[in-house]
PDB file of N, CA and C in Angstrom:
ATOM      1  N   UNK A   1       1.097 -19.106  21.821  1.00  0.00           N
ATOM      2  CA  UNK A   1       0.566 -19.172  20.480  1.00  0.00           C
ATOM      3  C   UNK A   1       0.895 -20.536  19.883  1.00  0.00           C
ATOM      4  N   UNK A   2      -0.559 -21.100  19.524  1.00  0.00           N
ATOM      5  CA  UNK A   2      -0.111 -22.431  18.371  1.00  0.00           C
ATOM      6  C   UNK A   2       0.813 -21.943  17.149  1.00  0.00           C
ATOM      7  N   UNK A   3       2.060 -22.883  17.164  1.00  0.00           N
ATOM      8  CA  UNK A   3       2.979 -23.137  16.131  1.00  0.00           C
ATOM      9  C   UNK A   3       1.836 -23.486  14.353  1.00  0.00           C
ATOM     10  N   UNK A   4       2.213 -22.646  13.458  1.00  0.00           N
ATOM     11  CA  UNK A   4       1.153 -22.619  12.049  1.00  0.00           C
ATOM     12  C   UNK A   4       1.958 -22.476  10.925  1.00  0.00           C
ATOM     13  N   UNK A   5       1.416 -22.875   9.861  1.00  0.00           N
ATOM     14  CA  UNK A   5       1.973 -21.791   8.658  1.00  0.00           C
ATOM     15  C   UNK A   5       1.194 -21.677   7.933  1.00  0.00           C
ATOM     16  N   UNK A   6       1.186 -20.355   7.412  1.00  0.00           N
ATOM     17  CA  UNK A   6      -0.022 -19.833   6.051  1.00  0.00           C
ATOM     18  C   UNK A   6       0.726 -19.470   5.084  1.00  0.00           C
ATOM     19  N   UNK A   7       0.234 -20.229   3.895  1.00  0.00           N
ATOM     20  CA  UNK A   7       0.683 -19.685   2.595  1.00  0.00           C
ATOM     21  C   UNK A   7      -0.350 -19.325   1.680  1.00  0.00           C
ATOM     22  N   UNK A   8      -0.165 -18.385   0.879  1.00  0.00           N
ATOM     23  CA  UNK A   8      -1.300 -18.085   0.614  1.00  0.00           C
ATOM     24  C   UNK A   8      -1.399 -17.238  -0.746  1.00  0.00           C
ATOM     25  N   UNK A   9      -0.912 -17.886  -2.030  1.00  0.00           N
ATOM     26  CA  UNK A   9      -0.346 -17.659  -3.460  1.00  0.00           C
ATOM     27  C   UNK A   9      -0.994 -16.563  -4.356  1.00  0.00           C
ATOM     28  N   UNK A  10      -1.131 -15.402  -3.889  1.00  0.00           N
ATOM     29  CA  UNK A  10      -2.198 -14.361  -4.551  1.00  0.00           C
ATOM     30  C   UNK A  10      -1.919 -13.701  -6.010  1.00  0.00           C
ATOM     31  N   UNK A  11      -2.311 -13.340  -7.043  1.00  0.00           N
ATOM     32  CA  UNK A  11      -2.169 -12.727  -8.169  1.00  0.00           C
ATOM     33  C   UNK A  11      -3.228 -11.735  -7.988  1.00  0.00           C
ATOM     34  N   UNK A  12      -3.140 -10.406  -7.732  1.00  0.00           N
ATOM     35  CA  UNK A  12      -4.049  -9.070  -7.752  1.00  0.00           C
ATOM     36  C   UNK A  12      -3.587  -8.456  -9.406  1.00  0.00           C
ATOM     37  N   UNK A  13      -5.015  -8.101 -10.310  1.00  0.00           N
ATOM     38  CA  UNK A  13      -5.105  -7.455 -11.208  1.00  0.00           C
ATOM     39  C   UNK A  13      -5.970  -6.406 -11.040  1.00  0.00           C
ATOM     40  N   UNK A  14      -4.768  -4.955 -11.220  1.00  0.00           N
ATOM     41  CA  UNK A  14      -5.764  -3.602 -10.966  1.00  0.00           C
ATOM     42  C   UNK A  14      -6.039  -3.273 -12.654  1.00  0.00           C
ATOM     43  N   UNK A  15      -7.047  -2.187 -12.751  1.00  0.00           N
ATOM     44  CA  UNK A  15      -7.097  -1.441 -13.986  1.00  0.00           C
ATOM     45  C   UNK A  15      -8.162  -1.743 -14.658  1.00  0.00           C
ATOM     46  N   UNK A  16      -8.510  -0.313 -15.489  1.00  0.00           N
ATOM     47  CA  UNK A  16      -9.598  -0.817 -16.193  1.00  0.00           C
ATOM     48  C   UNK A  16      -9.601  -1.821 -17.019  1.00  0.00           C
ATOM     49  N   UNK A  17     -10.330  -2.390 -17.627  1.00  0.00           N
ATOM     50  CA  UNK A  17     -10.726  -3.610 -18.530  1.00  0.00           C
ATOM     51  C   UNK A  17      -9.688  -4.803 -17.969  1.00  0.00           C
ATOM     52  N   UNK A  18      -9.590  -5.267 -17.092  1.00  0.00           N
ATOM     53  CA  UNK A  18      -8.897  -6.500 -16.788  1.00  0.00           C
ATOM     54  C   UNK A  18      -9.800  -7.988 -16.118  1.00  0.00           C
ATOM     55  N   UNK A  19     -11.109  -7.537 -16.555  1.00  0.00           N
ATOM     56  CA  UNK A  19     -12.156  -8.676 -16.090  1.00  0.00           C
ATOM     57  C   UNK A  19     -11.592  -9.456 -17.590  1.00  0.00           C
ATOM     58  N   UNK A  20     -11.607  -8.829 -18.675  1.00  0.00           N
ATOM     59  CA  UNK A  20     -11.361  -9.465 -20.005  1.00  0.00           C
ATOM     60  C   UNK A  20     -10.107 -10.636 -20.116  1.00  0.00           C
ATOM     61  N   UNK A  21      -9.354 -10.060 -18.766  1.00  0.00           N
ATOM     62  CA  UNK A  21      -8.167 -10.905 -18.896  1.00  0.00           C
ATOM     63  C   UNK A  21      -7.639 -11.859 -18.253  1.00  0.00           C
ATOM     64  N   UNK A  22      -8.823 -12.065 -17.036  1.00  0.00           N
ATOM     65  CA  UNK A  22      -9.396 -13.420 -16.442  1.00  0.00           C
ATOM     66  C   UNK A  22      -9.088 -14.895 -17.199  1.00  0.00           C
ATOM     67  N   UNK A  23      -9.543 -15.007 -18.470  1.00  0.00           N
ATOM     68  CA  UNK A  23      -9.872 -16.171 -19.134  1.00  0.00           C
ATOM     69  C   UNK A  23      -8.475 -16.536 -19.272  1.00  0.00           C
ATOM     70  N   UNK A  24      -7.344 -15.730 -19.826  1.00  0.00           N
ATOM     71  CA  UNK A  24      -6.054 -16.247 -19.657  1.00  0.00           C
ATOM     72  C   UNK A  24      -5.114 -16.337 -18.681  1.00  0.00           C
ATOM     73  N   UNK A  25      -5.650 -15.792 -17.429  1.00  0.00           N
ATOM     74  CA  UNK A  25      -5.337 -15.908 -15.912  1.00  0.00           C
ATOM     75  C   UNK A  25      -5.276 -16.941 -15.032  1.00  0.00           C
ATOM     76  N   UNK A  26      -6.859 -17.181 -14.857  1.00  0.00           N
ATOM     77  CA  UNK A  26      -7.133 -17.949 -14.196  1.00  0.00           C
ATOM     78  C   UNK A  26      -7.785 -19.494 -14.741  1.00  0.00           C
ATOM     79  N   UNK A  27      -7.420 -20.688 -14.322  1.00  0.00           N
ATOM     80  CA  UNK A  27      -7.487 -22.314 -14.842  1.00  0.00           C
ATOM     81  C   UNK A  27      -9.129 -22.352 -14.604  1.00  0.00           C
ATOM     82  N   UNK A  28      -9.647 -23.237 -15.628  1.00  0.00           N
ATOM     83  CA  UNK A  28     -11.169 -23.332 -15.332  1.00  0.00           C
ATOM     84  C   UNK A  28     -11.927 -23.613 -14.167  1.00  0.00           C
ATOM     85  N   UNK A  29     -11.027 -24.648 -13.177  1.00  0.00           N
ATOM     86  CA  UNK A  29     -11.838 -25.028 -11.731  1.00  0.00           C
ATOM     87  C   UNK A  29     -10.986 -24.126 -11.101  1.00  0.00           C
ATOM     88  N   UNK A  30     -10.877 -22.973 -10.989  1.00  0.00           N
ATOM     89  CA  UNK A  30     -10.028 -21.983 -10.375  1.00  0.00           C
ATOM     90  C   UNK A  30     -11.836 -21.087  -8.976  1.00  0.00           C
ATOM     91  N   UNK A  31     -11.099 -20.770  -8.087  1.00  0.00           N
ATOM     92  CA  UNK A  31     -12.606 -19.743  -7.854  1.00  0.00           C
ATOM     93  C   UNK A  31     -11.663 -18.095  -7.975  1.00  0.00           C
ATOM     94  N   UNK A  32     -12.455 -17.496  -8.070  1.00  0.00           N
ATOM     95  CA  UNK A  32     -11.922 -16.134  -8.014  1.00  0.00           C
ATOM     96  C   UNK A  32     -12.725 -14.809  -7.440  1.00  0.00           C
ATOM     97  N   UNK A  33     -12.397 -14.086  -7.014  1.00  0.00           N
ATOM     98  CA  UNK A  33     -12.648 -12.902  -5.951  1.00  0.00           C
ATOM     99  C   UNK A  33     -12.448 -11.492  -6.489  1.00  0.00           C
ATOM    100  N   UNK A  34     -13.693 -11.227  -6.993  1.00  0.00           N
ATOM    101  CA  UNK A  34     -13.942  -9.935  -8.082  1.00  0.00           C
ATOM    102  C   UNK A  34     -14.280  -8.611  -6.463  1.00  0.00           C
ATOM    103  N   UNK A  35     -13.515  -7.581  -6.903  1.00  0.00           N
ATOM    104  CA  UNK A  35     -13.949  -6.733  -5.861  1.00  0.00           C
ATOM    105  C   UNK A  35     -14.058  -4.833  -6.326  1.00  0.00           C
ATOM    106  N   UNK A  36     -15.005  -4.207  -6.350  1.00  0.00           N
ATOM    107  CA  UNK A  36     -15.049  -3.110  -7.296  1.00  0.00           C
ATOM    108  C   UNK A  36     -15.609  -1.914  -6.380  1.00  0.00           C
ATOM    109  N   UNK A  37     -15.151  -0.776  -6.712  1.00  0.00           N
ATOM    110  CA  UNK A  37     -15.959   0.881  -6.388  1.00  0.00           C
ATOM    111  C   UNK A  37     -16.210   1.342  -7.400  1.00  0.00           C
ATOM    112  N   UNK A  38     -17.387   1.538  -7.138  1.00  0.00           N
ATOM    113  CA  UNK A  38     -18.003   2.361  -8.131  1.00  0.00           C
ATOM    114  C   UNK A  38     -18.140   4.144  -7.843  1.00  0.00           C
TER     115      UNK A  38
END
């Protein structure tokens, strides 16, 4: 196995209404990864 390292700095927000709380989350050139069941 090639010698690696992964880092990989995650913040997960569960619960209802927490799309609202994005704007104070995440920095403007940020990307972000919305994922939902309906």
């Amino acid at each position: 196995m090639n010698n690696f390292q992964y880092y990989n700095p995650v913040r997960m927000v569960f619960g209802e209404g927490q799309i609202k709380e994005l704007a104070n989350l995440v920095p403007d050139n940020a990307r972000v990864l919305i994922t939902f069941c309906d």
